[in-house]
N, C-alpha and C. Protein backbone atom coordinates (compact mmCIF):
# COMPACT_ATOMS: atom_id res chain seq x y z
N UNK A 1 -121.77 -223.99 51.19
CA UNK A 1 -122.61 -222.80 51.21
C UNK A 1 -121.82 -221.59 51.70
N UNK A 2 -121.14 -222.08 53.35
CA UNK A 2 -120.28 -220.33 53.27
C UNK A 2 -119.20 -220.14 52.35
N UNK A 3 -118.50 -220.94 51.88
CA UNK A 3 -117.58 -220.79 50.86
C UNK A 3 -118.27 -219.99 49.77
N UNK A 4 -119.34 -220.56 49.22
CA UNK A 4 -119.85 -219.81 48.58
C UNK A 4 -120.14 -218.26 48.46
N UNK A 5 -121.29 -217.71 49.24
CA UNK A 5 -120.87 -216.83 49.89
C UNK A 5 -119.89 -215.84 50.12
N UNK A 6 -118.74 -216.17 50.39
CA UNK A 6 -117.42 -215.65 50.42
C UNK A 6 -116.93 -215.50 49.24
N UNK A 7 -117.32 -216.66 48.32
CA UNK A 7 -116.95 -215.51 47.11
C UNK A 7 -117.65 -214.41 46.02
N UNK A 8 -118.50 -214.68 46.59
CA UNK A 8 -119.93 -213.95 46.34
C UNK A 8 -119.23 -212.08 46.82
N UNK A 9 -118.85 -212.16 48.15
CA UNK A 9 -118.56 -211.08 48.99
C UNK A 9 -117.31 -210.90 48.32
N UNK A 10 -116.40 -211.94 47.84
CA UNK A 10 -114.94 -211.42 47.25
C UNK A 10 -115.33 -210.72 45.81
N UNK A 11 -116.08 -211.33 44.98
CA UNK A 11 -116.21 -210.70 43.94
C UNK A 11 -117.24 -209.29 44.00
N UNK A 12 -118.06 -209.48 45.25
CA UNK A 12 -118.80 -208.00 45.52
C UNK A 12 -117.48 -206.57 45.57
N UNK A 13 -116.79 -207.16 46.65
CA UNK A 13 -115.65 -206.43 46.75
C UNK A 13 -115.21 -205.60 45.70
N UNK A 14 -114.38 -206.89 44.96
CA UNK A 14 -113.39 -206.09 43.89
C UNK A 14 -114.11 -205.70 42.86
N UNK A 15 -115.36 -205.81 42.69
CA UNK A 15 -116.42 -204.90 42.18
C UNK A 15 -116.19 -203.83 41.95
N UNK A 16 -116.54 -203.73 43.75
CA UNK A 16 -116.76 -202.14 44.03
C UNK A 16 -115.62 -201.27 43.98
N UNK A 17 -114.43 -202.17 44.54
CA UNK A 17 -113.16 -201.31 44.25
C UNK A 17 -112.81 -200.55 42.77
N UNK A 18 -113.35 -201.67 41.82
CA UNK A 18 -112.44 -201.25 40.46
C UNK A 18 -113.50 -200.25 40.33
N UNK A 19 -114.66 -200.20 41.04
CA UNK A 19 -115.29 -198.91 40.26
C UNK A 19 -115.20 -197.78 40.69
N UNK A 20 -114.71 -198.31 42.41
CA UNK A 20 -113.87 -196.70 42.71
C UNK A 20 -112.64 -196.21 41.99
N UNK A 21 -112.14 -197.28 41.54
CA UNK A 21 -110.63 -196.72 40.99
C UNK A 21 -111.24 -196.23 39.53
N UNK A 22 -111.87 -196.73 39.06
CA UNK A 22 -112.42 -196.17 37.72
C UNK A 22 -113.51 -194.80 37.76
N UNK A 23 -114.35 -194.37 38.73
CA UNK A 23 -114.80 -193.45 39.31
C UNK A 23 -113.34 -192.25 40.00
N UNK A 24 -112.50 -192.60 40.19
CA UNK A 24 -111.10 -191.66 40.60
C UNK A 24 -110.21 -191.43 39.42
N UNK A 25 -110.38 -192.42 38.30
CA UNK A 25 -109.57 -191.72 37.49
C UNK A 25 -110.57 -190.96 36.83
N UNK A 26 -111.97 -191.05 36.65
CA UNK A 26 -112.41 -190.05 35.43
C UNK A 26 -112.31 -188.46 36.24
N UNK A 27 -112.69 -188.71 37.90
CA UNK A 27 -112.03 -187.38 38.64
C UNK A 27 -110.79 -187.05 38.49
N UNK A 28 -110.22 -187.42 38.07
CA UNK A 28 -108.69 -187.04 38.01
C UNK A 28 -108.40 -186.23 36.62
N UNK A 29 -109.11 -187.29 35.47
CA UNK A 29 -109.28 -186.64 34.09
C UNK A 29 -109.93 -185.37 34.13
N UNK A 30 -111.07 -185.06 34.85
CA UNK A 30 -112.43 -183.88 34.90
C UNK A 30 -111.49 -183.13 35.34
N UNK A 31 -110.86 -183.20 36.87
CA UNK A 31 -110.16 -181.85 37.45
C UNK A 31 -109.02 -181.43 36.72
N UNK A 32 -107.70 -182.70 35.78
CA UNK A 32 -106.99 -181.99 34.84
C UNK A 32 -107.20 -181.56 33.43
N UNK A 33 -108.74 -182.05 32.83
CA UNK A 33 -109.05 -181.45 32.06
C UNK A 33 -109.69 -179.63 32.41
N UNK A 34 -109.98 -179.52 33.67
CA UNK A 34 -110.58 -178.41 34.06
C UNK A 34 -108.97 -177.48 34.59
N UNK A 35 -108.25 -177.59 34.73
CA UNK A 35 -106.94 -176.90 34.59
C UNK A 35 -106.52 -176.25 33.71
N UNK A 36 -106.62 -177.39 32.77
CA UNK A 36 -106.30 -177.00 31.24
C UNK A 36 -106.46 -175.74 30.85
N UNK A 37 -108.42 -176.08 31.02
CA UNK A 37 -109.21 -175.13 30.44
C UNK A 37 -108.71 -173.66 30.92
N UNK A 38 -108.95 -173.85 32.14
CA UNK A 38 -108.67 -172.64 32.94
C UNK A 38 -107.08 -172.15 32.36
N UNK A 39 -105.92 -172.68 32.29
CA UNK A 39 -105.22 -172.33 32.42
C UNK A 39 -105.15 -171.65 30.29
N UNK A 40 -105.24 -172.35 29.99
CA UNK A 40 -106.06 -171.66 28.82
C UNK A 40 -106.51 -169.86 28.41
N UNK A 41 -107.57 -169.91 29.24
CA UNK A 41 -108.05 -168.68 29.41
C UNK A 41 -106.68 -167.45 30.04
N UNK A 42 -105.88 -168.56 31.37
CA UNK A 42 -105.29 -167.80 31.32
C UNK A 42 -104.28 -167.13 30.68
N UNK A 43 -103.50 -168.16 29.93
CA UNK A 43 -102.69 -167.71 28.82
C UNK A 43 -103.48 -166.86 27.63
N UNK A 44 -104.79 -166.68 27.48
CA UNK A 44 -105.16 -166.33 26.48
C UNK A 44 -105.32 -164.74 26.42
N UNK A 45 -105.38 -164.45 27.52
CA UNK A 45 -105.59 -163.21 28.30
C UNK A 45 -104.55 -162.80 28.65
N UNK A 46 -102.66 -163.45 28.64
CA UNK A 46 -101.91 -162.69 29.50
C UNK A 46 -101.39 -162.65 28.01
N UNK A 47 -101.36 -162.80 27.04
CA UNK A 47 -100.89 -163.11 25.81
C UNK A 47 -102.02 -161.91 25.16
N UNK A 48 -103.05 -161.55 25.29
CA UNK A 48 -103.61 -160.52 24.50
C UNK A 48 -103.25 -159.10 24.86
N UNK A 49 -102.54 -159.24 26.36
CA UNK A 49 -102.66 -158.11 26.85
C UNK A 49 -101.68 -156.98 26.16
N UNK A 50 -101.96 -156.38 25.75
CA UNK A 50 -101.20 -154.98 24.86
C UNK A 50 -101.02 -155.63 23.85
N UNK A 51 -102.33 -156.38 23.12
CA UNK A 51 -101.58 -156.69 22.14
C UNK A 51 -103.20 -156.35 21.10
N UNK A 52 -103.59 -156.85 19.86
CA UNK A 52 -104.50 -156.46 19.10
C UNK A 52 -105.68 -156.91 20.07
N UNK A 53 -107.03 -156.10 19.95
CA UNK A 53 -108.08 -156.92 20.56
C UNK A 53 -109.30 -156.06 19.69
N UNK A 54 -110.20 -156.56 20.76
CA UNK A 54 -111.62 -156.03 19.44
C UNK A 54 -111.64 -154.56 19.83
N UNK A 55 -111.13 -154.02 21.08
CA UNK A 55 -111.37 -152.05 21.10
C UNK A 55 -110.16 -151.71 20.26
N UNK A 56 -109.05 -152.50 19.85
CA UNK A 56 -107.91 -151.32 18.99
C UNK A 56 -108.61 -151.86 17.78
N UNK A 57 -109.06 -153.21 17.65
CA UNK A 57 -109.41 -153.36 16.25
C UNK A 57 -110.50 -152.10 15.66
N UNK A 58 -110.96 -151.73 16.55
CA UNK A 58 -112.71 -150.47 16.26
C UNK A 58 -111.74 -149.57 16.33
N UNK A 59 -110.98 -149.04 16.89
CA UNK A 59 -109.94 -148.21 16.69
C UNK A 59 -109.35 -147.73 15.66
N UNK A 60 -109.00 -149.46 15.16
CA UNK A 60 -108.36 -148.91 13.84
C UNK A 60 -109.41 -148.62 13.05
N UNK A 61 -110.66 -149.65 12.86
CA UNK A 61 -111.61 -149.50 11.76
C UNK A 61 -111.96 -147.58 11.88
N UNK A 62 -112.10 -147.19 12.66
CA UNK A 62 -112.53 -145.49 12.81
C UNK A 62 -111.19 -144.85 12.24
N UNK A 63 -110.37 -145.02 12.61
CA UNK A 63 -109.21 -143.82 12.39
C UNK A 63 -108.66 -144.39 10.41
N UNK A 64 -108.72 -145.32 10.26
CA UNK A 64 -107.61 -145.86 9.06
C UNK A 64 -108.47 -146.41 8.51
N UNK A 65 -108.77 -146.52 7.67
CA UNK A 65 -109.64 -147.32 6.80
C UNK A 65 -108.61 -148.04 5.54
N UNK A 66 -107.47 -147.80 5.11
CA UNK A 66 -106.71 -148.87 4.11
C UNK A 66 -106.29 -149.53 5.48
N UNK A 67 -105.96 -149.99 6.82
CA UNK A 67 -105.55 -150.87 7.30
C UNK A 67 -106.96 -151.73 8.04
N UNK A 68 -108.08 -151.30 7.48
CA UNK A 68 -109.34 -151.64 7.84
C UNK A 68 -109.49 -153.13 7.11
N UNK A 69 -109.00 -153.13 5.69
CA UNK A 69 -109.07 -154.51 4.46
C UNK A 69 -108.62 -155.52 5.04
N UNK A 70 -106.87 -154.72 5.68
CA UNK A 70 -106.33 -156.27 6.18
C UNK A 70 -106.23 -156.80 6.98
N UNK A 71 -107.00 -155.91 8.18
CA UNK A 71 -107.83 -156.60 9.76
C UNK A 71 -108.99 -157.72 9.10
N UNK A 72 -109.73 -157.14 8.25
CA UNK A 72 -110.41 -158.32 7.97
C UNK A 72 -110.67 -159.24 7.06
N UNK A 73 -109.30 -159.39 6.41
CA UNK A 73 -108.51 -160.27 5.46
C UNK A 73 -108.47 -161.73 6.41
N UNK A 74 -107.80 -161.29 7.71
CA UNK A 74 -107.32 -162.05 8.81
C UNK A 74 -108.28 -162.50 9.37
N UNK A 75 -109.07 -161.30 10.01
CA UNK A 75 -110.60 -162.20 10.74
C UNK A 75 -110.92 -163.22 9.71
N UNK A 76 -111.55 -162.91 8.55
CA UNK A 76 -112.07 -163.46 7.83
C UNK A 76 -111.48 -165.01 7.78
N UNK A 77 -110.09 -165.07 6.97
CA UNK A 77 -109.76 -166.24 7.15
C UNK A 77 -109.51 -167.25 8.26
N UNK A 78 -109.33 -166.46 9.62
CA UNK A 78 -109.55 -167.29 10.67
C UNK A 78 -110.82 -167.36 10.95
N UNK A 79 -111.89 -166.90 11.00
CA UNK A 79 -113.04 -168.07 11.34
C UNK A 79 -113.76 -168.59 10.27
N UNK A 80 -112.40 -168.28 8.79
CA UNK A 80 -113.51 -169.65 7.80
C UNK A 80 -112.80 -170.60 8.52
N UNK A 81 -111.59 -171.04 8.95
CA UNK A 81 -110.76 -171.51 8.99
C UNK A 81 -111.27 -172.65 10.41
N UNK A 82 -112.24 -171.77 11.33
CA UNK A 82 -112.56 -171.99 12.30
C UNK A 82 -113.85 -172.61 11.96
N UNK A 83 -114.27 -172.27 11.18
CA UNK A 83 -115.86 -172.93 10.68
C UNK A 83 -115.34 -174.18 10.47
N UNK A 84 -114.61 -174.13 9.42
CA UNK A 84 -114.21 -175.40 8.50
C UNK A 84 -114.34 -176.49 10.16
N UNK A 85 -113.28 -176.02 11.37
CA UNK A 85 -113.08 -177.26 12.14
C UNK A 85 -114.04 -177.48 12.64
N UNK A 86 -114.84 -176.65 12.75
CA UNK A 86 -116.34 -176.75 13.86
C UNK A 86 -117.66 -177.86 13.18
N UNK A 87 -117.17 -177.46 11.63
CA UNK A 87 -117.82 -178.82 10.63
C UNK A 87 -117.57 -180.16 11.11
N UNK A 88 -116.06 -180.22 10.74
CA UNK A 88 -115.67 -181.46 10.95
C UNK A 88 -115.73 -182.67 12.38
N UNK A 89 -115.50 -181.26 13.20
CA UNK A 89 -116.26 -181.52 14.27
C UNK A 89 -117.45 -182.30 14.59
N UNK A 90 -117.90 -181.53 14.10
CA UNK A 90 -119.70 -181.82 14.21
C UNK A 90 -120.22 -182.88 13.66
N UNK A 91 -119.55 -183.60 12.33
CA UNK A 91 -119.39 -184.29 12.07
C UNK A 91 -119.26 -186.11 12.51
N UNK A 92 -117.78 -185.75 12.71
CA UNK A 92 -117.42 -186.81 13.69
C UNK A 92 -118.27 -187.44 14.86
N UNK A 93 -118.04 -186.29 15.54
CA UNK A 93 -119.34 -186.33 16.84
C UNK A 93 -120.38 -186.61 16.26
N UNK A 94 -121.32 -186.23 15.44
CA UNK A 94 -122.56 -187.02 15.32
C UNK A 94 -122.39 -188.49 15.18
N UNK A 95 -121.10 -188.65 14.04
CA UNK A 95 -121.22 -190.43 13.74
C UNK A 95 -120.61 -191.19 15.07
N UNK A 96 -119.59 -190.86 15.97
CA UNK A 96 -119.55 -191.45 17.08
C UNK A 96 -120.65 -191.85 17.84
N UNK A 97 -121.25 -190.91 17.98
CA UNK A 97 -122.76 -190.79 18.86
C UNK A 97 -124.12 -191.60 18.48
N UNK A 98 -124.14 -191.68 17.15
CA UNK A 98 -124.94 -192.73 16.19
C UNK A 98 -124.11 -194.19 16.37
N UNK A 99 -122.56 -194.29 16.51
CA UNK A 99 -122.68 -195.82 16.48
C UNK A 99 -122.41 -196.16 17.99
N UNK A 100 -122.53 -195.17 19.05
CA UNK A 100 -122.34 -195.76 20.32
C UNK A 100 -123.99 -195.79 20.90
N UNK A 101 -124.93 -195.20 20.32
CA UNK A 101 -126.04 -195.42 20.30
C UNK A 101 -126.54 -196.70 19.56
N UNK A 102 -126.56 -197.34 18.85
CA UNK A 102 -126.55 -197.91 18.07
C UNK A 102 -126.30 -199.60 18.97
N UNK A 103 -124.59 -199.26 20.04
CA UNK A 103 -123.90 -200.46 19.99
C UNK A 103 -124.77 -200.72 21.27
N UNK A 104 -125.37 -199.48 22.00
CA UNK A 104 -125.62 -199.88 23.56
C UNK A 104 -127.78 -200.24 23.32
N UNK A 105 -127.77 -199.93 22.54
CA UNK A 105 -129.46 -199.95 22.04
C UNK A 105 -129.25 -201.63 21.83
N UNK A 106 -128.53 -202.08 21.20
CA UNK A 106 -128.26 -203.88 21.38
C UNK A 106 -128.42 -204.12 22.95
N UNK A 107 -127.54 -203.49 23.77
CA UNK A 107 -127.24 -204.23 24.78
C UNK A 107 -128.65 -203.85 26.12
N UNK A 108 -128.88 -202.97 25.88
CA UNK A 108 -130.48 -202.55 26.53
C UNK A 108 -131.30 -203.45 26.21
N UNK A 109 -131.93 -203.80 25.03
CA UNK A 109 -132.77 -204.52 24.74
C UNK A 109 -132.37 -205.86 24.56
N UNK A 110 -131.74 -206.59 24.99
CA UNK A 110 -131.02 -207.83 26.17
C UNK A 110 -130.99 -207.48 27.73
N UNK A 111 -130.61 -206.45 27.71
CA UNK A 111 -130.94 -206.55 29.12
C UNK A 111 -132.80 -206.71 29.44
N UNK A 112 -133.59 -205.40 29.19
CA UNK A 112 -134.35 -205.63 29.12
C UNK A 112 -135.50 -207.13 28.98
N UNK A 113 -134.58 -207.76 27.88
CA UNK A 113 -135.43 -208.82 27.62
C UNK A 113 -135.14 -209.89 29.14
N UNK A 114 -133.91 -209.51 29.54
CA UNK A 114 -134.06 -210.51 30.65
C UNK A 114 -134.53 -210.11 31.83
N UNK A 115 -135.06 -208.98 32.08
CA UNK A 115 -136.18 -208.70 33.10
C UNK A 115 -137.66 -208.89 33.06
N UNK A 116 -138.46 -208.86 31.75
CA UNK A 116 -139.15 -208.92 31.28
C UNK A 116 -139.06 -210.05 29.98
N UNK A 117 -139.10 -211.19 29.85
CA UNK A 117 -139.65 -211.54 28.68
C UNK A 117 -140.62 -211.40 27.38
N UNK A 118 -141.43 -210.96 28.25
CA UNK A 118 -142.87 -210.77 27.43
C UNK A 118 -142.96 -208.88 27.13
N UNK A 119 -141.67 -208.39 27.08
CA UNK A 119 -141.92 -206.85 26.79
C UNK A 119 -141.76 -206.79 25.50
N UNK A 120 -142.68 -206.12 25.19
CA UNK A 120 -142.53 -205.77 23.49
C UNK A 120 -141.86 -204.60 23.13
N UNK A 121 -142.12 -204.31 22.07
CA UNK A 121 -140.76 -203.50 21.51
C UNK A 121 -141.46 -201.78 21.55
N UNK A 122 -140.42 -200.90 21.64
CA UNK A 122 -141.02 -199.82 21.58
C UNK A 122 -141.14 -198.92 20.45
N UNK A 123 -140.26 -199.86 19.08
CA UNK A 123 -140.53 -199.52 17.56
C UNK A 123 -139.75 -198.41 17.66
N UNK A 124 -138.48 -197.81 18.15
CA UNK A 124 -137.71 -196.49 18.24
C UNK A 124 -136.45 -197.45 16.92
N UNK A 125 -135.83 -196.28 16.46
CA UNK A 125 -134.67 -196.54 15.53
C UNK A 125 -133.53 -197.21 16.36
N UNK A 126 -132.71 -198.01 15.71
CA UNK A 126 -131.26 -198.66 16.66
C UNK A 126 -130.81 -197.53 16.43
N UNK A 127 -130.43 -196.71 16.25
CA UNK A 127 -129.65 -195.21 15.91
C UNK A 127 -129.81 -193.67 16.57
N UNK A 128 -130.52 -194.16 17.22
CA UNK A 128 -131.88 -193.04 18.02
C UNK A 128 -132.44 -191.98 16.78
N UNK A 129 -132.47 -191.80 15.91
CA UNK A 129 -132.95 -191.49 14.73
C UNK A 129 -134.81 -191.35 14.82
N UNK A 130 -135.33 -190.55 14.59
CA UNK A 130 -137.02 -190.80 14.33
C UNK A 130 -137.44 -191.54 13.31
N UNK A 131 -138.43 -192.15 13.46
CA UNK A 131 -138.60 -193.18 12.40
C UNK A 131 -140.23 -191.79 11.73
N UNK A 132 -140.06 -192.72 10.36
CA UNK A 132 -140.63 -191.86 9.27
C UNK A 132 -142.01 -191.68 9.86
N UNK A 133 -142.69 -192.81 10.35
CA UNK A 133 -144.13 -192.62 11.16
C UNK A 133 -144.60 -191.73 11.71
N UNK A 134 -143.34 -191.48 12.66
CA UNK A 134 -143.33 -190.41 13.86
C UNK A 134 -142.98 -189.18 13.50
N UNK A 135 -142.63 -188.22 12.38
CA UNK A 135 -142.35 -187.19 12.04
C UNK A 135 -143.52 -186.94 11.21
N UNK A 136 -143.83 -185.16 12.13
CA UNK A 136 -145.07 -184.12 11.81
C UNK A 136 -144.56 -183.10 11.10
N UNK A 137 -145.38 -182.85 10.17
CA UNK A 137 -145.33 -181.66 9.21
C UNK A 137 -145.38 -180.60 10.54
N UNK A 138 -144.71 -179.77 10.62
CA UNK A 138 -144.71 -178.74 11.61
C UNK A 138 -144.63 -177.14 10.91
């Protein structure tokens, strides 16, 4: 029985450890992903400085109008360019999000079932998706 026990408390342990160490690295990821960012902004800003921005761009649009076309030749193609990734984006991310929904909606409703046997189902999509029932003409 205390043997038991003891390993009861050994495996409580290294439990808890790996989830501090796994709780310290996603802090570690958050604060050097938050560097990044920041440091980002800052290059983005020491890199614009005297250089084109949206008051010389109105600038030019008022004073010049033939160099007006090919300011927004450029805009233009950078945020189709920027759309295009924000698609693909959006994309991706939805289908990630549909099959990690999907993989953990299995593992809930096992868990579930072993707290409750007798719980019935709550008829929601494996996908988190609305099911056809449940959608109102609005």
């Amino acid at each position: 029985m205390e043997n038991n026990e003891k390993n009861i408390n050994n495996d409580n342990y290294r439990q808890l450890k790996l989830n501090y160490i796994f709780l310290g690295t996603i802090s570690l990821f958050k604060t050097i992903r938050c560097v990044f960012i920041c440091l980002g902004f800052v290059f983005v800003f020491y890199f614009l400085s005297g250089k084109t921005t949206i008051a010389s761009l109105s600038a030019i649009v008022i004073t010049s109008p033939e160099k007006v076309s090919d300011v927004y030749k450029y805009l233009a193609g950078g945020l189709f360019i920027l759309l295009i990734f924000a698609i693909i984006w959006a994309l991706i991310e939805r289908r990630l999000r549909k099959t990690k929904v999907t993989k953990q909606s299995k593992r809930i409703v096992e868990l579930e079932k072993k707290i409750d046997p007798n719980r019935s189902s709550s008829y929601l999509n494996k996908d988190g998706s609305t099911r056809k029932e449940d959608k109102h003409d609005v």
